[in-house]
PDB file of N, CA and C in Angstrom:
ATOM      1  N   UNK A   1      14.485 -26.691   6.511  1.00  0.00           N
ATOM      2  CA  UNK A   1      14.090 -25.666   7.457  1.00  0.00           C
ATOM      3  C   UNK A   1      14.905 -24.413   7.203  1.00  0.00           C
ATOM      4  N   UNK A   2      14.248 -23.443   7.893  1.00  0.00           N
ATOM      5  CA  UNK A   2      14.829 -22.086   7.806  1.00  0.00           C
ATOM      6  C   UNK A   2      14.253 -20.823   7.982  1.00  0.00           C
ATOM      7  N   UNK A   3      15.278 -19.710   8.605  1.00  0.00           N
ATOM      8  CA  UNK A   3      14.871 -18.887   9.499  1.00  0.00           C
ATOM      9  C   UNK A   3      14.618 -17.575   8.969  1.00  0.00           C
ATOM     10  N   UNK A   4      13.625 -16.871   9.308  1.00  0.00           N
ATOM     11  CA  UNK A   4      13.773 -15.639   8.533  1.00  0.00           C
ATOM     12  C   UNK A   4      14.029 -14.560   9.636  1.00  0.00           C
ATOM     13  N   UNK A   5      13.914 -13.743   9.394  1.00  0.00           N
ATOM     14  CA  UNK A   5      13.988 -11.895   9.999  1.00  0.00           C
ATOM     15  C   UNK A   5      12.787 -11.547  10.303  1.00  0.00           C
ATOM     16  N   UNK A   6      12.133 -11.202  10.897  1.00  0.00           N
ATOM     17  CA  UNK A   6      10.883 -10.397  11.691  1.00  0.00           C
ATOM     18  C   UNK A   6      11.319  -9.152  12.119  1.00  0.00           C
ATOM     19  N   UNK A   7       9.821  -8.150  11.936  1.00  0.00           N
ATOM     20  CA  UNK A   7      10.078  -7.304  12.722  1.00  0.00           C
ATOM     21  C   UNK A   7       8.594  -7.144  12.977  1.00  0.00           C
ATOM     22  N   UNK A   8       8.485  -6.096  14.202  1.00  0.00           N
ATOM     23  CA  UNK A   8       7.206  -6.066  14.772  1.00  0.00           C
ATOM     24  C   UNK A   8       7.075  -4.352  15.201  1.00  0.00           C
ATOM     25  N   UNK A   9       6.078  -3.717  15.494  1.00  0.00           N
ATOM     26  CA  UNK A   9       6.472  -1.907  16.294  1.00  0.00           C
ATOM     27  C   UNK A   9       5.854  -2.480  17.336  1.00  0.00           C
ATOM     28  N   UNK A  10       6.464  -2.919  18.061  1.00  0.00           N
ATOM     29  CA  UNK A  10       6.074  -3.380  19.299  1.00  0.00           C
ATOM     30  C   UNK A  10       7.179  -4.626  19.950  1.00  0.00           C
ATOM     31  N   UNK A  11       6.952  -4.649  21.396  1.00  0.00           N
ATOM     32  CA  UNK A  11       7.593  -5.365  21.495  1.00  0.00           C
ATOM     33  C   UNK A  11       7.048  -7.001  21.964  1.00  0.00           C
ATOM     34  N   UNK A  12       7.447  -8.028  21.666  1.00  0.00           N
ATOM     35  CA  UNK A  12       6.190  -9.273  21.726  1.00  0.00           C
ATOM     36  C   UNK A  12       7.232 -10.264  22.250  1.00  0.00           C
ATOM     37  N   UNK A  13       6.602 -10.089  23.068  1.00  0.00           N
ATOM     38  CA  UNK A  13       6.911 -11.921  24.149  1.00  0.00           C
ATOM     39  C   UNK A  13       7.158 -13.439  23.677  1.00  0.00           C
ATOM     40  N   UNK A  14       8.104 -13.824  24.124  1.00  0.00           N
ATOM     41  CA  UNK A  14       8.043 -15.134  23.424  1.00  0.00           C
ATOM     42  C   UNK A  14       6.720 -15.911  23.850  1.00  0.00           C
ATOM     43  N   UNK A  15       6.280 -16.587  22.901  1.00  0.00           N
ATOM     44  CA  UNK A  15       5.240 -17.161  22.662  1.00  0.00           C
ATOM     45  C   UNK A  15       3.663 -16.507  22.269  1.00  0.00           C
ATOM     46  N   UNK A  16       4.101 -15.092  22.140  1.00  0.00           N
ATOM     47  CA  UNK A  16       2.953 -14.742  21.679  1.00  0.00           C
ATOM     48  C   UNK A  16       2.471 -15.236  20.157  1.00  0.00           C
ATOM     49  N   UNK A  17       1.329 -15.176  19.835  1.00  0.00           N
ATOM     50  CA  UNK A  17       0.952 -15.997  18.750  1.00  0.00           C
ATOM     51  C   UNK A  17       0.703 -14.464  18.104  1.00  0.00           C
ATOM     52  N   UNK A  18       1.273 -14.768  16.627  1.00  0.00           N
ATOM     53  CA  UNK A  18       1.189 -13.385  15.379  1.00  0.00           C
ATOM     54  C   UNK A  18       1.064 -13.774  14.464  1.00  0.00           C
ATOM     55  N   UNK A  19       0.531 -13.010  12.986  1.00  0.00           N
ATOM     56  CA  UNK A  19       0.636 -12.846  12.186  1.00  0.00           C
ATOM     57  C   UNK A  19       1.104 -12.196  11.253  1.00  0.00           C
ATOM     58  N   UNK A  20       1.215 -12.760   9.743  1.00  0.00           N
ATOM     59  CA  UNK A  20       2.571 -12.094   9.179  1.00  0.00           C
ATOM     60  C   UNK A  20       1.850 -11.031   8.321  1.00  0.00           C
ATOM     61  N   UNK A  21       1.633  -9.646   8.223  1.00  0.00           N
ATOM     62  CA  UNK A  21       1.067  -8.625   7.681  1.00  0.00           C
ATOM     63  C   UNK A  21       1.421  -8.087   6.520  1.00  0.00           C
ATOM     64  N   UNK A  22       2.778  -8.087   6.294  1.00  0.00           N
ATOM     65  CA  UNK A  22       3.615  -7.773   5.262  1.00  0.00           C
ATOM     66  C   UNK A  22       4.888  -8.185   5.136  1.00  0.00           C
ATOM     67  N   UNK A  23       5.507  -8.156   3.978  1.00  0.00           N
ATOM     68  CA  UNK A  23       6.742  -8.873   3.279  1.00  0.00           C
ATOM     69  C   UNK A  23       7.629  -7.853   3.205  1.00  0.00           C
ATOM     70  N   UNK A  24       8.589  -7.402   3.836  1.00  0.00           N
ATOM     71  CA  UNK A  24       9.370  -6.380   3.080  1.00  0.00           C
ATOM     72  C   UNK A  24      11.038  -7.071   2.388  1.00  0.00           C
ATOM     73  N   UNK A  25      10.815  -7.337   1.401  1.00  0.00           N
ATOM     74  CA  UNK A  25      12.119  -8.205   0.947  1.00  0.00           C
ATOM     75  C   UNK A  25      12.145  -9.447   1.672  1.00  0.00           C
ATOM     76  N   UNK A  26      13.092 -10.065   2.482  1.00  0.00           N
ATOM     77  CA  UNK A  26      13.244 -10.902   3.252  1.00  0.00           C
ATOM     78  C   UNK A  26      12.369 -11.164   4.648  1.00  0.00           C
ATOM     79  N   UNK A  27      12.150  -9.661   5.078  1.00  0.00           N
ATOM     80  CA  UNK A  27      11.894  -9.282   6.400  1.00  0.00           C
ATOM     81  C   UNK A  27      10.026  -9.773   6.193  1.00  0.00           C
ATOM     82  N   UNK A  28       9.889 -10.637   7.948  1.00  0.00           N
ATOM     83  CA  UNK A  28       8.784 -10.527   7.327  1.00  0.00           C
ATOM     84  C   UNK A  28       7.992  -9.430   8.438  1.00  0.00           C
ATOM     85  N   UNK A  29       7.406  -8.737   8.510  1.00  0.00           N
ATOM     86  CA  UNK A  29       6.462  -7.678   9.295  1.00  0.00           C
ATOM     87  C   UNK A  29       4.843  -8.605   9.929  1.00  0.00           C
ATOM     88  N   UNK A  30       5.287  -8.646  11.471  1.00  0.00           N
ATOM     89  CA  UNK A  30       4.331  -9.303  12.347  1.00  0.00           C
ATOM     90  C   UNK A  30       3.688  -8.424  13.092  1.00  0.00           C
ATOM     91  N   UNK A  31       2.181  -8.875  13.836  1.00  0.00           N
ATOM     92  CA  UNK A  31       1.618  -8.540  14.747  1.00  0.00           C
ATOM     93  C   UNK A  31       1.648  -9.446  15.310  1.00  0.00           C
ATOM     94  N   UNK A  32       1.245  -9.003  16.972  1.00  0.00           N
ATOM     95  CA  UNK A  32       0.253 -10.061  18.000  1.00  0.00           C
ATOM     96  C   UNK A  32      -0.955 -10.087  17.809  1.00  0.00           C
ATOM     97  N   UNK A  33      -1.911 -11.282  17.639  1.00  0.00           N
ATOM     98  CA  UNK A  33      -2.949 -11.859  17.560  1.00  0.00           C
ATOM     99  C   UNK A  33      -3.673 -11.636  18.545  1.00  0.00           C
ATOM    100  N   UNK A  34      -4.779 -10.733  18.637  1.00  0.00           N
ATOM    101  CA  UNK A  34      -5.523 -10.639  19.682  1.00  0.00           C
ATOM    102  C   UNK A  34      -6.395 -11.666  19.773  1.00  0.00           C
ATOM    103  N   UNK A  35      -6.697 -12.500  20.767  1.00  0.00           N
ATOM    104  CA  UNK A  35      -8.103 -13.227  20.585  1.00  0.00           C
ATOM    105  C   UNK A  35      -9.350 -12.996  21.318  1.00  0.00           C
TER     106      UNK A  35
END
């Protein structure tokens, strides 16, 4: 197991469900999932 770095332009609630949009090095760049 193991943890990475996120970032988001927004701010997101725990448990919101996202996806990962882009890679920047380590970091990975999320949205919230609209459904």
């Amino acid at each position: 197991d193991s943890s990475w770095p996120v970032s988001a332009s927004e701010d997101l609630g725990a448990g919101t469900h996202v996806e990962v949009i882009a890679i920047e090095g380590i970091t990975l760049i999320i949205r919230a999932v609209i459904a």
